[in-house]
N, C-alpha and C. Protein backbone atom coordinates (compact mmCIF):
# COMPACT_ATOMS: atom_id res chain seq x y z
N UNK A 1 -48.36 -52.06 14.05
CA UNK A 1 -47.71 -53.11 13.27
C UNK A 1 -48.69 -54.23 12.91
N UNK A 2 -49.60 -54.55 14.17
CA UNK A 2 -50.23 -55.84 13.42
C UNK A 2 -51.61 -55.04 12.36
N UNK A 3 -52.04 -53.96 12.67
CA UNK A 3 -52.88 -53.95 11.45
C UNK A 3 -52.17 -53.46 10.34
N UNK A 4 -50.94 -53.04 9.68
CA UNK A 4 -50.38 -52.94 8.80
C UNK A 4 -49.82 -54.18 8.26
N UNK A 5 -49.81 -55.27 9.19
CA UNK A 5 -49.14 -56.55 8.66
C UNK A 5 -50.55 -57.67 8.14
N UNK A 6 -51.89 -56.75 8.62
CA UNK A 6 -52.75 -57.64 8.63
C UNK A 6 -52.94 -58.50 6.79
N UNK A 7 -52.84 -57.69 5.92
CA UNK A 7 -53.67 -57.90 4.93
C UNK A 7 -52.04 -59.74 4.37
N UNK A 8 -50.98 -59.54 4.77
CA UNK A 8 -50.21 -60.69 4.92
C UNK A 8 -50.99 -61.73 5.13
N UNK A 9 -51.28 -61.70 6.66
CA UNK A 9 -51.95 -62.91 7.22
C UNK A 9 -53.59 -63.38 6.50
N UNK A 10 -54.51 -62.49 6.08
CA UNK A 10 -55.17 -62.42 4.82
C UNK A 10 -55.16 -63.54 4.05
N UNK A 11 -53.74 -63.00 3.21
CA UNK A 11 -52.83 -63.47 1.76
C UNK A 11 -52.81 -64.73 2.05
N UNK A 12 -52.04 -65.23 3.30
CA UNK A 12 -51.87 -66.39 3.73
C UNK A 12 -53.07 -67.33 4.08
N UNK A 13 -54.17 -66.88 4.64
CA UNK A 13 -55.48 -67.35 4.54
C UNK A 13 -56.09 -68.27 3.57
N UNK A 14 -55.62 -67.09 2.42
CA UNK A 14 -56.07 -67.36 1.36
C UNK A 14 -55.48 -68.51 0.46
N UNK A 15 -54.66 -68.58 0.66
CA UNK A 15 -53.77 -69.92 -0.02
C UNK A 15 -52.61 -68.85 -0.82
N UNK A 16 -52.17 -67.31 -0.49
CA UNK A 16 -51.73 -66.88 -1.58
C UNK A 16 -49.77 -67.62 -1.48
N UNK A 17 -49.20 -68.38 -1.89
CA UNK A 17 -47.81 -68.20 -1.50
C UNK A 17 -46.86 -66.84 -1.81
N UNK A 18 -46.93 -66.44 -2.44
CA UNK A 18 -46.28 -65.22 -3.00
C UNK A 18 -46.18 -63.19 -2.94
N UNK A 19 -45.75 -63.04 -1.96
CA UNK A 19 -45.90 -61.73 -2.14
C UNK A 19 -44.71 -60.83 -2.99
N UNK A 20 -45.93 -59.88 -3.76
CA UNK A 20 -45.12 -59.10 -4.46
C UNK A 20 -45.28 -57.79 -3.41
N UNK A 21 -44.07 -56.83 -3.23
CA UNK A 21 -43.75 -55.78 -3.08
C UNK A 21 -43.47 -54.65 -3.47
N UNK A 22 -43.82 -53.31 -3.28
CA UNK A 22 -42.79 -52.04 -4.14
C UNK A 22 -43.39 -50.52 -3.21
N UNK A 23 -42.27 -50.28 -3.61
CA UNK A 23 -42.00 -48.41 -2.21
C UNK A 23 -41.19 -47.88 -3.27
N UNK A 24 -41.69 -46.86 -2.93
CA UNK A 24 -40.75 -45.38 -3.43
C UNK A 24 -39.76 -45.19 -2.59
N UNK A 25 -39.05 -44.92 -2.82
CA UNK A 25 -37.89 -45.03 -1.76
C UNK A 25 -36.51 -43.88 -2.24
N UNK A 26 -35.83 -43.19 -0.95
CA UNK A 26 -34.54 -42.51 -1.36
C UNK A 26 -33.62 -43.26 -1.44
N UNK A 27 -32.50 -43.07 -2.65
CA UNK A 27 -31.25 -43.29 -2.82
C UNK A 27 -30.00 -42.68 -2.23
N UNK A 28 -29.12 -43.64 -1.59
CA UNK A 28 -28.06 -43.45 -1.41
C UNK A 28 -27.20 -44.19 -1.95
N UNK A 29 -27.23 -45.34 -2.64
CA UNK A 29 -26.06 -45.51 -3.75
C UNK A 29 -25.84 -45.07 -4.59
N UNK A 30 -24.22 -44.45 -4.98
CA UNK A 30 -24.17 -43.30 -5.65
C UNK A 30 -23.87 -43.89 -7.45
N UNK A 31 -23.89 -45.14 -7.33
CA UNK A 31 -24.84 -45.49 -8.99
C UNK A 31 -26.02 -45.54 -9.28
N UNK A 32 -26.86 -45.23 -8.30
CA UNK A 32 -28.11 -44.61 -8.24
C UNK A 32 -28.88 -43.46 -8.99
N UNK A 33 -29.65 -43.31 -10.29
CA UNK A 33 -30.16 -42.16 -10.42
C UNK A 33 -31.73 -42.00 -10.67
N UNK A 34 -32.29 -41.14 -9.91
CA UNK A 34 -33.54 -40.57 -9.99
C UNK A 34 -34.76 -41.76 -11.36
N UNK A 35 -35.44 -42.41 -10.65
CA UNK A 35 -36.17 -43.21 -11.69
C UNK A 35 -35.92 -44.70 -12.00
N UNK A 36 -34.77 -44.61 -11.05
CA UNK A 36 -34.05 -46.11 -11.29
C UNK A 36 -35.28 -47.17 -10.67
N UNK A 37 -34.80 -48.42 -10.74
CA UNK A 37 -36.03 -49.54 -10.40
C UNK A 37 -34.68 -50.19 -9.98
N UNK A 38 -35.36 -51.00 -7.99
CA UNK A 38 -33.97 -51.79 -7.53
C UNK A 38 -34.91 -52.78 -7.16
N UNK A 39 -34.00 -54.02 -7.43
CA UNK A 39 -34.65 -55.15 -6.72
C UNK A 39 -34.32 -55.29 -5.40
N UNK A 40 -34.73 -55.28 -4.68
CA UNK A 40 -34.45 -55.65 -2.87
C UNK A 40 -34.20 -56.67 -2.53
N UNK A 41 -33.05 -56.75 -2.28
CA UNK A 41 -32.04 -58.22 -2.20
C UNK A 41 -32.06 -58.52 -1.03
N UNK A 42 -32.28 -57.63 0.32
CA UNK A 42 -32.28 -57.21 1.77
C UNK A 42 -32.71 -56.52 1.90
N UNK A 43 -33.01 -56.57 3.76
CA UNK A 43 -33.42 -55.33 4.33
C UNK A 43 -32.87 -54.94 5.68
N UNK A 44 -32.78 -53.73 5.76
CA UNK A 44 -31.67 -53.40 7.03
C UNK A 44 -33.53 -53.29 8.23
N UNK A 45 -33.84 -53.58 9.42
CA UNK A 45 -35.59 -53.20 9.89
C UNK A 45 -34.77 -52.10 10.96
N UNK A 46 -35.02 -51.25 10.76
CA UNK A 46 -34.69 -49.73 11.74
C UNK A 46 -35.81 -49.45 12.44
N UNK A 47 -37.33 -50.52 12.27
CA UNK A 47 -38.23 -49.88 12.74
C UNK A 47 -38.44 -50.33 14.30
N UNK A 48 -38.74 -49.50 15.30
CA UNK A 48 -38.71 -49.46 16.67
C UNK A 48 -39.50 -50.87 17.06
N UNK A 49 -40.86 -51.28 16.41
CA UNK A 49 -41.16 -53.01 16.77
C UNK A 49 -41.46 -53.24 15.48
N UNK A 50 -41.02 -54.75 16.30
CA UNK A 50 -41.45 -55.96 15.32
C UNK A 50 -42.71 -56.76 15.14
N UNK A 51 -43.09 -56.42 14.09
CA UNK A 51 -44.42 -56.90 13.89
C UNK A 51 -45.05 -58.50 14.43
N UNK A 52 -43.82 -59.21 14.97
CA UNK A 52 -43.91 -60.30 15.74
C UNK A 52 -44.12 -60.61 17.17
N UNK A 53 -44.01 -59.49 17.45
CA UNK A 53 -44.14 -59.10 19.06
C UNK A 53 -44.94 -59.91 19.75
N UNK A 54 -45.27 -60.44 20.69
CA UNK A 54 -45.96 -61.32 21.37
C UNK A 54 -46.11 -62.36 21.17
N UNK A 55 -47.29 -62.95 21.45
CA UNK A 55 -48.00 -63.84 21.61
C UNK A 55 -47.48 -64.76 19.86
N UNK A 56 -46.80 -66.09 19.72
CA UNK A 56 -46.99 -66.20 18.26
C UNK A 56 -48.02 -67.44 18.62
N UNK A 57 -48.85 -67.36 17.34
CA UNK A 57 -49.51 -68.50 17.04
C UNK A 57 -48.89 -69.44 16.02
N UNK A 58 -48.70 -70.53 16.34
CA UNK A 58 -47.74 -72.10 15.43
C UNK A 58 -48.14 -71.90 14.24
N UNK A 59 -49.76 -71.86 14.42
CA UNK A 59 -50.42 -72.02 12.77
C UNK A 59 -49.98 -70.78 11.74
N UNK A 60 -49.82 -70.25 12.44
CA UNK A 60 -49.33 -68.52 11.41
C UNK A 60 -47.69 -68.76 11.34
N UNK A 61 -47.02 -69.23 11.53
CA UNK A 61 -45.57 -69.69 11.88
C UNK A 61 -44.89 -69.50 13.09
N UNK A 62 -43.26 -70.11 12.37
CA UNK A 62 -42.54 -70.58 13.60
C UNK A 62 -42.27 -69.08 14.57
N UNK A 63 -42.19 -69.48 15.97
CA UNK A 63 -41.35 -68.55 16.83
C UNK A 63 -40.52 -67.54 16.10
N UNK A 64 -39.57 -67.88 15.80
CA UNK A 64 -38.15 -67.45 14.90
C UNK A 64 -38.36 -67.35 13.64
N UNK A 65 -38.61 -66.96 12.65
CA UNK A 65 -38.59 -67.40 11.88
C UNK A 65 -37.38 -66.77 11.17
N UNK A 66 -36.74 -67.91 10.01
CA UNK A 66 -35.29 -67.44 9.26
C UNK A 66 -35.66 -65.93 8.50
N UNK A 67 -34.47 -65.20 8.28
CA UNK A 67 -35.11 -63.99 7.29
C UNK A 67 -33.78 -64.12 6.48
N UNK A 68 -33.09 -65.64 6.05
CA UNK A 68 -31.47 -65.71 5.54
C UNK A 68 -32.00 -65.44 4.41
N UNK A 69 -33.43 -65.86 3.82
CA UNK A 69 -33.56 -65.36 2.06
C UNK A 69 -34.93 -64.88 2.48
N UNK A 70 -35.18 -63.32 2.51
CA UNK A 70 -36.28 -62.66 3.07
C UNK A 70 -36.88 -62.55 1.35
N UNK A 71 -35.86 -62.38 0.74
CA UNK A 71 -36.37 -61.71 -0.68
C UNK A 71 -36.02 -63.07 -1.44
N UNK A 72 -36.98 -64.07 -2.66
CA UNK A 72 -36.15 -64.88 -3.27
C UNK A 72 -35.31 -64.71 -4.42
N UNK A 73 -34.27 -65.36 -4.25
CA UNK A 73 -33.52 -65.14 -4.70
C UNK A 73 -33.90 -66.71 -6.37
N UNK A 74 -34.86 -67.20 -6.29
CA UNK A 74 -35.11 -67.11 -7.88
C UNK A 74 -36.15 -66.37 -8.28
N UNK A 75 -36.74 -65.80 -7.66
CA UNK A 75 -37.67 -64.31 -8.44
C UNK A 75 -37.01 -63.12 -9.01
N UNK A 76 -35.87 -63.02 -7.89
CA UNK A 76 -34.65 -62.43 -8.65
C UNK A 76 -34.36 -62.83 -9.73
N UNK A 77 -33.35 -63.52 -9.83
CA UNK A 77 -33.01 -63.85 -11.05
C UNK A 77 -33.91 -64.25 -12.14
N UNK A 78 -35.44 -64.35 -12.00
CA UNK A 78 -36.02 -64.30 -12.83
C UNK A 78 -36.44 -63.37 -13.39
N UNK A 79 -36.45 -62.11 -12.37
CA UNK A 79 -36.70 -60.91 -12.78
C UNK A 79 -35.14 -60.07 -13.55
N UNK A 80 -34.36 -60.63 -12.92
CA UNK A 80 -32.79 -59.80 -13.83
C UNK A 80 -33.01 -60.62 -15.33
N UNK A 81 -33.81 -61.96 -15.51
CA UNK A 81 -34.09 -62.54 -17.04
C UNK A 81 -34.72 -61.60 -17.61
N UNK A 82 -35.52 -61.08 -17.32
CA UNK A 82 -36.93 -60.29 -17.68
C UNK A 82 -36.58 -59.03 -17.96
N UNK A 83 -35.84 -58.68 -17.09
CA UNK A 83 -35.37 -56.74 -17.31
C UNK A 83 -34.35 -57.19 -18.74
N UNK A 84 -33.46 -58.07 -18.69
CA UNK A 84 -32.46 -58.43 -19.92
C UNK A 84 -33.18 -57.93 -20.70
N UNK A 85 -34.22 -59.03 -21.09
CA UNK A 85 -35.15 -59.06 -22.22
C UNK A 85 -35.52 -58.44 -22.91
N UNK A 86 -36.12 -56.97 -21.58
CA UNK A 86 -37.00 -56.09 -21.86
C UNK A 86 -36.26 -54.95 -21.94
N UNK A 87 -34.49 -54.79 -22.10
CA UNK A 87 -34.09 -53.96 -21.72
C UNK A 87 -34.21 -52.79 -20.82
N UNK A 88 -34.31 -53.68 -19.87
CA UNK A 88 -34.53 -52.46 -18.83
C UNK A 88 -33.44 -52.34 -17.94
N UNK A 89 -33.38 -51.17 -17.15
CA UNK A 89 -32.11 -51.05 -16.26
C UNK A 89 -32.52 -51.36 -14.52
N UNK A 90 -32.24 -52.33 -14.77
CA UNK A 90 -32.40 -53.02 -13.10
C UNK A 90 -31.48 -52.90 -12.16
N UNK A 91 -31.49 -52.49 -10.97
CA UNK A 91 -30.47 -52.18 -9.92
C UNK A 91 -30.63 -53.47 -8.91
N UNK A 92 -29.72 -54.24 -8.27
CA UNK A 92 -30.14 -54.30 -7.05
C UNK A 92 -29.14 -53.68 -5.78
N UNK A 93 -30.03 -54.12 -4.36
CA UNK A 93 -29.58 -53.37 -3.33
C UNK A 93 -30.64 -53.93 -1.84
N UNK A 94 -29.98 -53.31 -1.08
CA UNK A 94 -30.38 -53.59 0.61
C UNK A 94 -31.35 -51.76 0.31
N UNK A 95 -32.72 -52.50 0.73
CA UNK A 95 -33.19 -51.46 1.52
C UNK A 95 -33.33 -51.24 3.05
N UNK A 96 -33.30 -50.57 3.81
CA UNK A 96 -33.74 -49.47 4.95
C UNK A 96 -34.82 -48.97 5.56
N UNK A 97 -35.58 -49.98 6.42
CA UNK A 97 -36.96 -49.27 6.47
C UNK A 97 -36.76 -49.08 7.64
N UNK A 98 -37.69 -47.59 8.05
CA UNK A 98 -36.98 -46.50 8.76
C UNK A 98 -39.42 -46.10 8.95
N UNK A 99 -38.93 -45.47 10.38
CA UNK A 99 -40.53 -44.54 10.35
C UNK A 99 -41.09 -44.04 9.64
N UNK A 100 -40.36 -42.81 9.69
CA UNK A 100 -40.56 -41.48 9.00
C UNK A 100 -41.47 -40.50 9.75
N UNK A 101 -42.43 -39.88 9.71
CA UNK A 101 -42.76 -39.27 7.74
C UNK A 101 -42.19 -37.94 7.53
N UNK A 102 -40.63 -38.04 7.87
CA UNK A 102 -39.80 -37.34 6.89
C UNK A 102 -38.95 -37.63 5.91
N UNK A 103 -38.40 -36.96 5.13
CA UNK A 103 -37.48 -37.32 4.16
C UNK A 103 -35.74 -37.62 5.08
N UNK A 104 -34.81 -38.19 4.78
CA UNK A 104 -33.97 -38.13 5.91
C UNK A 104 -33.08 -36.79 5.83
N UNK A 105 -32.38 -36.76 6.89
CA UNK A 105 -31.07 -35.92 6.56
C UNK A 105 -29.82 -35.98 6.08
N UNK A 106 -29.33 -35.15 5.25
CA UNK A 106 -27.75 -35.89 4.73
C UNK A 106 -26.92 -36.69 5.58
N UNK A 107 -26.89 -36.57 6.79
CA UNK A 107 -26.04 -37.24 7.87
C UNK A 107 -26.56 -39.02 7.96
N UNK A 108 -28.36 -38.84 7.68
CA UNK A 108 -28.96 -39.79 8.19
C UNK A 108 -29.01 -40.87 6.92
N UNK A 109 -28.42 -40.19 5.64
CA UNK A 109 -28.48 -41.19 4.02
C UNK A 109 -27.15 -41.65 4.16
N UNK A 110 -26.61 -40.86 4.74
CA UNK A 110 -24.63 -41.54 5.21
C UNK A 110 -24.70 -42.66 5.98
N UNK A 111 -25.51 -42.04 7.14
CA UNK A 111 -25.38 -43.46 8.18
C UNK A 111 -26.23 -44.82 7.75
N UNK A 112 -26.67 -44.42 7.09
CA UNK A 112 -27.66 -45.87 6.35
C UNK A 112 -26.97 -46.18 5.36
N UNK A 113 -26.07 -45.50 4.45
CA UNK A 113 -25.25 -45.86 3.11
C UNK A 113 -24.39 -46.87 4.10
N UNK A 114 -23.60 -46.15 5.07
CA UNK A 114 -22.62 -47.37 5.51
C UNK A 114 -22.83 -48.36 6.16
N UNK A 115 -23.73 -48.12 6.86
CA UNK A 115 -24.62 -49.70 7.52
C UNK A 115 -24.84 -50.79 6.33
N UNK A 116 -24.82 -49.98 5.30
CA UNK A 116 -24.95 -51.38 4.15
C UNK A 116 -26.21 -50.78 3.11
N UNK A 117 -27.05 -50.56 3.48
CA UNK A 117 -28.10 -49.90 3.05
C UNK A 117 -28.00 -49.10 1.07
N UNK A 118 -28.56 -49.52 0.39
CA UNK A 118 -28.90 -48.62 -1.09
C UNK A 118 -30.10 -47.83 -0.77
N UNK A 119 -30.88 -48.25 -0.63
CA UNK A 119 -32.27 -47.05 -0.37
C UNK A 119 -33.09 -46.73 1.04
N UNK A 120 -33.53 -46.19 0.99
CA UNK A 120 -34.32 -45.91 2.44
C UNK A 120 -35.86 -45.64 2.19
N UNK A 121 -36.81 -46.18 3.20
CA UNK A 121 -38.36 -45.64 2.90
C UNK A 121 -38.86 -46.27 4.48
N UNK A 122 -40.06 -45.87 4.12
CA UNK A 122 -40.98 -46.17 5.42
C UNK A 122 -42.11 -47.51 4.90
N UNK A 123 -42.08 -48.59 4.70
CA UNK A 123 -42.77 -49.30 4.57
C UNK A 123 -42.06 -50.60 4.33
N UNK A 124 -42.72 -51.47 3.85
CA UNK A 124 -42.19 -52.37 3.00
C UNK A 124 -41.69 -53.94 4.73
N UNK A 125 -40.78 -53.62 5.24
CA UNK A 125 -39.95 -54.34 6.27
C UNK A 125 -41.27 -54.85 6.74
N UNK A 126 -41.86 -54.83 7.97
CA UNK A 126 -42.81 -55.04 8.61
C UNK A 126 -43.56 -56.11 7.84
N UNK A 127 -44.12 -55.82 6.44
CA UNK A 127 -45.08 -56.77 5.71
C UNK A 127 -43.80 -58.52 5.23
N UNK A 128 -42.98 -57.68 4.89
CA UNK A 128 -42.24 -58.57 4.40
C UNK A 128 -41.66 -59.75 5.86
N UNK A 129 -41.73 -59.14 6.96
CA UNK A 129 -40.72 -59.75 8.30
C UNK A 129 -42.35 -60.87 7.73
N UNK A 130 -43.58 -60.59 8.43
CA UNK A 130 -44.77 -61.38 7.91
C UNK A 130 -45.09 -62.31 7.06
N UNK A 131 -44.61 -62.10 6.29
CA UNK A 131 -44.81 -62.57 5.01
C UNK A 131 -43.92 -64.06 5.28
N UNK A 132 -42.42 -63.85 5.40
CA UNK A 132 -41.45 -64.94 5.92
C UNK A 132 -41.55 -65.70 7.13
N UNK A 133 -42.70 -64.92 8.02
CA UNK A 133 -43.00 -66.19 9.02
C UNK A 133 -44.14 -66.53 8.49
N UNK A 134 -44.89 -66.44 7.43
CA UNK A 134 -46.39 -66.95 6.92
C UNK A 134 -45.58 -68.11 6.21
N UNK A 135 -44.55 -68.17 5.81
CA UNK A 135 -43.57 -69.20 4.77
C UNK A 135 -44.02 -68.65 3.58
N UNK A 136 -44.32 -67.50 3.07
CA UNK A 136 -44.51 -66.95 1.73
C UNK A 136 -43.08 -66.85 0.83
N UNK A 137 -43.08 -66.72 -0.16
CA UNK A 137 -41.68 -66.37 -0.44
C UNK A 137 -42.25 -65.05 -0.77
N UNK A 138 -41.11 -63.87 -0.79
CA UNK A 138 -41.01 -62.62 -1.47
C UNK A 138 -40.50 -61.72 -2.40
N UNK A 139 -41.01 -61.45 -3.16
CA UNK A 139 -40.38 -60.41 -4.38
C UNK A 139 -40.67 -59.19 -4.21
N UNK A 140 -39.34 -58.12 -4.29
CA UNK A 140 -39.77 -56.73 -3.47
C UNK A 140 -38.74 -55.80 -4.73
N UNK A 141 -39.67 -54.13 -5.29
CA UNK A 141 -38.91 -53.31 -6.26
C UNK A 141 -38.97 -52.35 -4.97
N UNK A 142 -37.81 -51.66 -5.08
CA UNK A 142 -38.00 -50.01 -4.72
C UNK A 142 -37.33 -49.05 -6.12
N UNK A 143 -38.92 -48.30 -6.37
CA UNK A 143 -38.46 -47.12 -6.90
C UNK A 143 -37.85 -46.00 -6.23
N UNK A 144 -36.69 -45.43 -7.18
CA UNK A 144 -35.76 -44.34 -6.46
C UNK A 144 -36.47 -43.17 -6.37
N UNK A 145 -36.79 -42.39 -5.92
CA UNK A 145 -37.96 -41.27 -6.11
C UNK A 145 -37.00 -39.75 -5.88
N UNK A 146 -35.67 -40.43 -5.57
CA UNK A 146 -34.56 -39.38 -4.89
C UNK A 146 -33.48 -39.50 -4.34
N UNK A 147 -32.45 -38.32 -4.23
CA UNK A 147 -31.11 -38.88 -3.84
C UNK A 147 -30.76 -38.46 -2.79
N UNK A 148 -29.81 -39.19 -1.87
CA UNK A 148 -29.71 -38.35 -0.68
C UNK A 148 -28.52 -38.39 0.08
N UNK A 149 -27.95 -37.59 0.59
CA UNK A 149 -26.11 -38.03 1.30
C UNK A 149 -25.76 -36.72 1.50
N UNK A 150 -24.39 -36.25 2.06
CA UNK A 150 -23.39 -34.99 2.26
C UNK A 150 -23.41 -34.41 1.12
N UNK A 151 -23.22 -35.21 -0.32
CA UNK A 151 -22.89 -34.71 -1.29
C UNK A 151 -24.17 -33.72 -2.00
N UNK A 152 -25.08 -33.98 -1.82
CA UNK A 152 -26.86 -33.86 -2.40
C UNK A 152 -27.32 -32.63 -2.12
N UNK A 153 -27.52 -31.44 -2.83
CA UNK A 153 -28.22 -30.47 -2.96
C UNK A 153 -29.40 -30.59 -2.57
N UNK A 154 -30.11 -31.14 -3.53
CA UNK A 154 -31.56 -31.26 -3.90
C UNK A 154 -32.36 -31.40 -2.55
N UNK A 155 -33.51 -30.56 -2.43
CA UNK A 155 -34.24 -30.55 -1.20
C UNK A 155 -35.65 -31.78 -2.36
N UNK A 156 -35.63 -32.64 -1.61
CA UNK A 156 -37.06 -33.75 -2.75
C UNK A 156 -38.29 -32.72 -1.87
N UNK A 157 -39.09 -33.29 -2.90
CA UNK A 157 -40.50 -32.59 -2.51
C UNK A 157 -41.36 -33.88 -2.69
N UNK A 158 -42.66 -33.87 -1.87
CA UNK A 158 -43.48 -34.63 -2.20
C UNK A 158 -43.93 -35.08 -3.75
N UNK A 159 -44.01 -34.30 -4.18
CA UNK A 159 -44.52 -33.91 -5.68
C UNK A 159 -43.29 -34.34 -6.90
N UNK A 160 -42.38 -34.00 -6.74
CA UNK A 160 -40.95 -34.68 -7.38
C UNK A 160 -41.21 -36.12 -7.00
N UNK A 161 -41.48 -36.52 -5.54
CA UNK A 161 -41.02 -38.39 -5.38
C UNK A 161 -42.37 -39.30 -6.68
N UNK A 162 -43.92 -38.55 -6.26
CA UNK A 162 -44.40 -38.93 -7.13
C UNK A 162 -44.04 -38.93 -8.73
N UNK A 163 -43.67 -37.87 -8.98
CA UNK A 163 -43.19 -37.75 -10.55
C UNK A 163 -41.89 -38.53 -11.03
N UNK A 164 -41.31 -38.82 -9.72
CA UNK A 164 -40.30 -40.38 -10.55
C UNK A 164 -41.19 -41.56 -10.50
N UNK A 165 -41.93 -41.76 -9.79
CA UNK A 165 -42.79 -42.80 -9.06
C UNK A 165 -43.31 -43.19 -10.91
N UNK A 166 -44.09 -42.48 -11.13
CA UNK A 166 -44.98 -42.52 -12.38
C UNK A 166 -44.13 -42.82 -13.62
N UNK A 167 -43.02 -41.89 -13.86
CA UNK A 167 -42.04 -42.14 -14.79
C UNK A 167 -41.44 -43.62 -14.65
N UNK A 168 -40.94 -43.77 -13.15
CA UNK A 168 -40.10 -45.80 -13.33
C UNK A 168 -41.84 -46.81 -13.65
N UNK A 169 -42.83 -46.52 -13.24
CA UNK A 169 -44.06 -47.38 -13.04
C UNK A 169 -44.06 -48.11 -14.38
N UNK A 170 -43.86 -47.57 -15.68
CA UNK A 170 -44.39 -48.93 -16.75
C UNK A 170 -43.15 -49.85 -16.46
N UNK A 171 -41.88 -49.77 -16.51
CA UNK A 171 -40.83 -50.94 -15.68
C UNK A 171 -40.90 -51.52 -14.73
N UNK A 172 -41.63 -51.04 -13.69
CA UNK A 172 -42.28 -51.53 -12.43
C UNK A 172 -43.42 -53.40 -12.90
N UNK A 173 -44.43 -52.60 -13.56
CA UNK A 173 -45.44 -52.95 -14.31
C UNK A 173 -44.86 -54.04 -15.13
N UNK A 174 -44.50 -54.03 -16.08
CA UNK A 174 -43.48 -55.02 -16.57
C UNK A 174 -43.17 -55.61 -16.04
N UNK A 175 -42.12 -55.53 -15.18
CA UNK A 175 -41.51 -56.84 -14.14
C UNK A 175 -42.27 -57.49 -13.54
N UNK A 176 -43.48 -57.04 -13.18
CA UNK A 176 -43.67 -57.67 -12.18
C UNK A 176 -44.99 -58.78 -12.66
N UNK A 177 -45.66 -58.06 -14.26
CA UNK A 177 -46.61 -59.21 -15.22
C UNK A 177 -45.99 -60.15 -15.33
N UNK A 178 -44.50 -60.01 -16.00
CA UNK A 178 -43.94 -61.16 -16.60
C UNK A 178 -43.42 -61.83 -15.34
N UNK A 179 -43.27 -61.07 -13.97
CA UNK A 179 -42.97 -62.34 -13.22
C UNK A 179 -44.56 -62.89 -12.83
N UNK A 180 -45.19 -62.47 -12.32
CA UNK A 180 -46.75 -63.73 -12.29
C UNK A 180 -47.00 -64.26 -13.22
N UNK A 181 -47.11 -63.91 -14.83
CA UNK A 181 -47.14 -64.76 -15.73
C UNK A 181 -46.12 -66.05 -16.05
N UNK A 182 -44.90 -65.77 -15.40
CA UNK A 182 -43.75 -66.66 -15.28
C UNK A 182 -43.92 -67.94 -14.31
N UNK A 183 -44.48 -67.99 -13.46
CA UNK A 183 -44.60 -68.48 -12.11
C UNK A 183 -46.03 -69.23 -12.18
């Protein structure tokens, strides 16, 4: 956790306030389809530690730190301005960050659909928990790369997640110029 959270503390070094985010990620909301782009409004952390673990240092932030607006909520809405604009189809949703490195099981896109959860992936949580005790604010996309639940046929393949990956990327790309150029 801390060398995956390292390049945060970095950012913060550096004077950066702002982190941008984005994961490929499976879908389980079933207005969800293959290619979609979600803004990450939340995050459910399923991951076994917390990248805060020990020892905190004051200067890197507080003990506790709040995670009531992990994602901001005017980058949001600056970004739902921007998709308007650009007509694009913007989702939002709670992501799920989870280990992995498997894809889940239908049982396991259920039990995360009802916990609250729209998508699931392995990344993303950890940098972001960081990021909110650095006092950064955060802006986070997950591309849908795939669908997943009881209902879901489809076995995803590595090779399919990339090929939505590439297809949502110029909307990705977009959102996320016009939000640094915005800011």
């Amino acid at each position: 956790m801390k060398q995956v959270t390292f390049p945060e503390r970095v950012f913060k070094a550096l004077g950066v306030e702002t982190l941008f985010v984005s994961n490929a990620s499976g879908g389980m909301n079933k207005e969800f389809v293959v290619g979609d782009v979600m803004v990450i409004t939340d995050h459910i952390n399923l991951f076994p530690e917390n990248p805060l673990r020990g020892r905190n240092y004051n200067e890197l932030g507080d003990r506790f730190p709040a995670m009531t607006e992990a994602y901001s909520k005017e980058l949001i809405a600056l970004a739902d301005k921007i998709a308007a604009e650009k007509g694009i189809r913007l989702m939002h949703g709670v992501y799920v960050g989870v280990t992995g490195p498997t894809f889940e099981t239908p049982s396991e896109y259920e039990y995360y659909r009802i916990i609250g959860g729209d998508c699931v992936g392995m990344s993303t949580v950890p940098e972001v928990i960081v990021a909110n005790h650095a006092r950064m604010k955060v802006f986070g996309l997950s591309v849908i790369t795939d669908l997943g639940g009881k209902d879901v046929t489809q076995v995803p393949t590595h090779e399919e997640v990339q090929q939505a990956a590439v297809i949502a990327q110029p909307n990705c790309l977009t959102i996320m110029k016009e939000l640094v150029a915005r800011i």
